[in-house]
Each structure stands twice: as C-alpha cells, then as structure tokens.
C-alpha atoms as a PDB file:
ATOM      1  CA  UNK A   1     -10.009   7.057  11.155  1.00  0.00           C
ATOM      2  CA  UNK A   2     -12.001   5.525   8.350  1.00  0.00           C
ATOM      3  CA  UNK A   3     -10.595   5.473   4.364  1.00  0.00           C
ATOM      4  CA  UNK A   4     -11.922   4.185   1.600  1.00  0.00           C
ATOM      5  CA  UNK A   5      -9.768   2.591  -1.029  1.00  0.00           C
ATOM      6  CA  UNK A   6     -10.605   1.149  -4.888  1.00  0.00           C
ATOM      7  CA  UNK A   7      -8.511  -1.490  -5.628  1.00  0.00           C
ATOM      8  CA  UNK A   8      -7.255  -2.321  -8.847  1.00  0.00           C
ATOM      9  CA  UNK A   9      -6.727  -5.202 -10.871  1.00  0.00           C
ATOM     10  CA  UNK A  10      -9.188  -7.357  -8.762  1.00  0.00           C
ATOM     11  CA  UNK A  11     -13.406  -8.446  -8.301  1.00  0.00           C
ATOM     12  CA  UNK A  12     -13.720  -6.123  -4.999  1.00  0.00           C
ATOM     13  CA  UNK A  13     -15.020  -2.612  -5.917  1.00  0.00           C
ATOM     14  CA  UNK A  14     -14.082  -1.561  -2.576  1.00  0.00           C
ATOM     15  CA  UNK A  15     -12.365  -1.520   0.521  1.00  0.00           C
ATOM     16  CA  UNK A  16     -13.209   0.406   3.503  1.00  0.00           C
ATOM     17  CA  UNK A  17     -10.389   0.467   6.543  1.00  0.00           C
ATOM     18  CA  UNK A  18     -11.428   1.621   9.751  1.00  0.00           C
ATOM     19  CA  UNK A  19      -7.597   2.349  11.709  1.00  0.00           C
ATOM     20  CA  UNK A  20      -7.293   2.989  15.437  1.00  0.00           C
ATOM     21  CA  UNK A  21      -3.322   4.838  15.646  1.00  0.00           C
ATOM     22  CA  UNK A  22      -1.760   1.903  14.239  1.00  0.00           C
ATOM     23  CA  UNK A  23      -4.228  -0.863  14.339  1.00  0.00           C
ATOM     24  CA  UNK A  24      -6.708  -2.315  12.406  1.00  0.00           C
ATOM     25  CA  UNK A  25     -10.208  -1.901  13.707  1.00  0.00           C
ATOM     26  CA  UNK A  26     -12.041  -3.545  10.914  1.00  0.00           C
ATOM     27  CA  UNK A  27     -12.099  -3.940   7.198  1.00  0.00           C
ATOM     28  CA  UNK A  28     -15.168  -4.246   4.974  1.00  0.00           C
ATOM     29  CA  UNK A  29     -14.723  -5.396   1.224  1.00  0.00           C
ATOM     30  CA  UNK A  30     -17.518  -4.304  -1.100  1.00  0.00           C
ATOM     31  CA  UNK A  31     -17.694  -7.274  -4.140  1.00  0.00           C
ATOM     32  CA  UNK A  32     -15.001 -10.138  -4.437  1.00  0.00           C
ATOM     33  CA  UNK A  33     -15.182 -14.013  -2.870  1.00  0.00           C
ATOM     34  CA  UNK A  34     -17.563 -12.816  -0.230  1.00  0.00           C
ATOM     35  CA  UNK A  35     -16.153 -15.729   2.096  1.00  0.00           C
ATOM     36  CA  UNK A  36     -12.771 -14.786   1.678  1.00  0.00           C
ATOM     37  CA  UNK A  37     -12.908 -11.270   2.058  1.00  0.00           C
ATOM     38  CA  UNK A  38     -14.991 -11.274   5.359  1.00  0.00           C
ATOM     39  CA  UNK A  39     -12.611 -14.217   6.696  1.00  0.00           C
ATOM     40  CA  UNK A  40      -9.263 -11.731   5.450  1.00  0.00           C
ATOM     41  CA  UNK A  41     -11.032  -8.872   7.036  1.00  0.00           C
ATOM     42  CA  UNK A  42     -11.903 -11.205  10.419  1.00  0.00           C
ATOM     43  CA  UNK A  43      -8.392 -12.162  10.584  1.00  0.00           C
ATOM     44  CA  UNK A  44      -6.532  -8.715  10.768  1.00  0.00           C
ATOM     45  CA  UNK A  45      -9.333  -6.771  13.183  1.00  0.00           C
ATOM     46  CA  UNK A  46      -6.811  -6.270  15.999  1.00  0.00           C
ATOM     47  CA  UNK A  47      -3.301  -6.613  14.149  1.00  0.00           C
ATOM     48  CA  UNK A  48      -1.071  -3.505  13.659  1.00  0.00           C
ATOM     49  CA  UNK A  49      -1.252  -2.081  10.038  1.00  0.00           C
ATOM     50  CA  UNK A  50       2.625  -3.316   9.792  1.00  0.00           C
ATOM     51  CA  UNK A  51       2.291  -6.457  10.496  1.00  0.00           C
ATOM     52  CA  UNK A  52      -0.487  -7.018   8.588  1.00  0.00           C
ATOM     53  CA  UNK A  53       0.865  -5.235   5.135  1.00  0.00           C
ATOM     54  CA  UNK A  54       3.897  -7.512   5.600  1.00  0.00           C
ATOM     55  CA  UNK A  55       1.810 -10.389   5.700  1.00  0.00           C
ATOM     56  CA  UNK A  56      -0.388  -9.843   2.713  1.00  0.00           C
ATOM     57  CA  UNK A  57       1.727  -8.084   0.343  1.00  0.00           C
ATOM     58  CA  UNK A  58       2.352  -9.729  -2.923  1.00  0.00           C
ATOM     59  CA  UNK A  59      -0.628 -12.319  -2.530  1.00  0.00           C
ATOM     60  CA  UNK A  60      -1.797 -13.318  -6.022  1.00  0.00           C
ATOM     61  CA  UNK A  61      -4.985 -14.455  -7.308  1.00  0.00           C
ATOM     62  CA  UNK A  62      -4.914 -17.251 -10.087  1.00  0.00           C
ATOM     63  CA  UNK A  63      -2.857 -15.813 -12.674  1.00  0.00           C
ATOM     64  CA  UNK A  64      -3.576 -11.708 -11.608  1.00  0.00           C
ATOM     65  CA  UNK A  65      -0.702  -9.924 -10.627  1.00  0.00           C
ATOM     66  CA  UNK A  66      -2.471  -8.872  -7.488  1.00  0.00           C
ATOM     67  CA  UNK A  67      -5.279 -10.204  -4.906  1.00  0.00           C
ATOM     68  CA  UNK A  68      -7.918  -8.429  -2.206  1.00  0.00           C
ATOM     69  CA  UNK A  69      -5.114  -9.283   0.150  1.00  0.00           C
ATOM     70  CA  UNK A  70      -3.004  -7.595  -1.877  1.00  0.00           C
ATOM     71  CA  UNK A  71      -5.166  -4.646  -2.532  1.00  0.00           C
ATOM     72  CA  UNK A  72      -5.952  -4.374   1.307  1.00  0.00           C
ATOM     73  CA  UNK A  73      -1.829  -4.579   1.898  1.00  0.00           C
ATOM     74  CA  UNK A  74      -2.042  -1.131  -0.324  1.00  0.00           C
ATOM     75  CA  UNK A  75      -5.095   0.616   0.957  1.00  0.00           C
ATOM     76  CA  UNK A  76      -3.253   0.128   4.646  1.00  0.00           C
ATOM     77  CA  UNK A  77      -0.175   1.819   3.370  1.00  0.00           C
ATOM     78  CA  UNK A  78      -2.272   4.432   2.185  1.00  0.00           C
ATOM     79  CA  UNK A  79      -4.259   5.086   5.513  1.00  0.00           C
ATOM     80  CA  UNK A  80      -1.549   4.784   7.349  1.00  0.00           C
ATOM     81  CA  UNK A  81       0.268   7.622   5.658  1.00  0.00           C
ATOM     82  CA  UNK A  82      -3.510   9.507   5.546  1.00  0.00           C
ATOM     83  CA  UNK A  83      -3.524   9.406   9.455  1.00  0.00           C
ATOM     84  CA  UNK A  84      -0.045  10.974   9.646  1.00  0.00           C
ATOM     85  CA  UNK A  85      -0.801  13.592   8.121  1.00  0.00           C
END
C-alpha cells in the first residue's frame, strides 16, 4: 500500500509511505534537509510502523513544534489506519 501525506508545520512538502501489512517498505520525502530525510527514510525501510512511530514521535526541529520525523511518525499512523480499512 502506498499513501501520500502533507506534513505540516515543516520544509518537506511531502511524504510518500510505501507499507507492506505492518512494515515499512520505504519512505520518500519531497523538500526538507535532503540528507536527513533520505538517511530517516534509510533507517526505518524494514521496521514495523509501531516501532518506528514510537521512535520518532515528538522529534522537534530548532524551535518548531514538530520535525519530518515527526511528520513521518503521523503520516504512519495515518496509513496504518488507511490499510485497515
């Protein structure tokens, strides 16, 4: 299952999850730190969508309530819940 998600509150104009069940097959960013994004993305291909929501949730950027991290902890929850349905 692919879904697309617009995060809020951050540089990334998009993120696009691609879920297999309940793990992560890959995750492409669309603007942000281009480094960090790809390396986020690189790091949770293969990790179950729980694990990895747990460990990004409430990352911060700077002084922004919220980071890509973040925003990717959300857009999980939200395919997640998609793919249930």
């Amino acid at each position: 299952m692919i879904y697309q998600y617009k995060p809020v509150g951050v540089c990334s104009q998009n993120i696009t999850v691609e879920l297999e069940q309940d793990t992560i097959k890959s995750v492409q960013f669309v603007g942000g730190c281009n480094g960090n994004t790809q390396g986020v993305g690189a790091l949770v291909a293969g990790m179950k969508v729980d694990e990895a929501i747990k460990r990004l949730r409430g990352i911060k950027c700077g002084f922004r309530p919220t980071s890509c991290p973040d925003q990717l902890s959300i857009a999980l929850e939200q395919a997640l819940k998609a793919s249930e349905s």
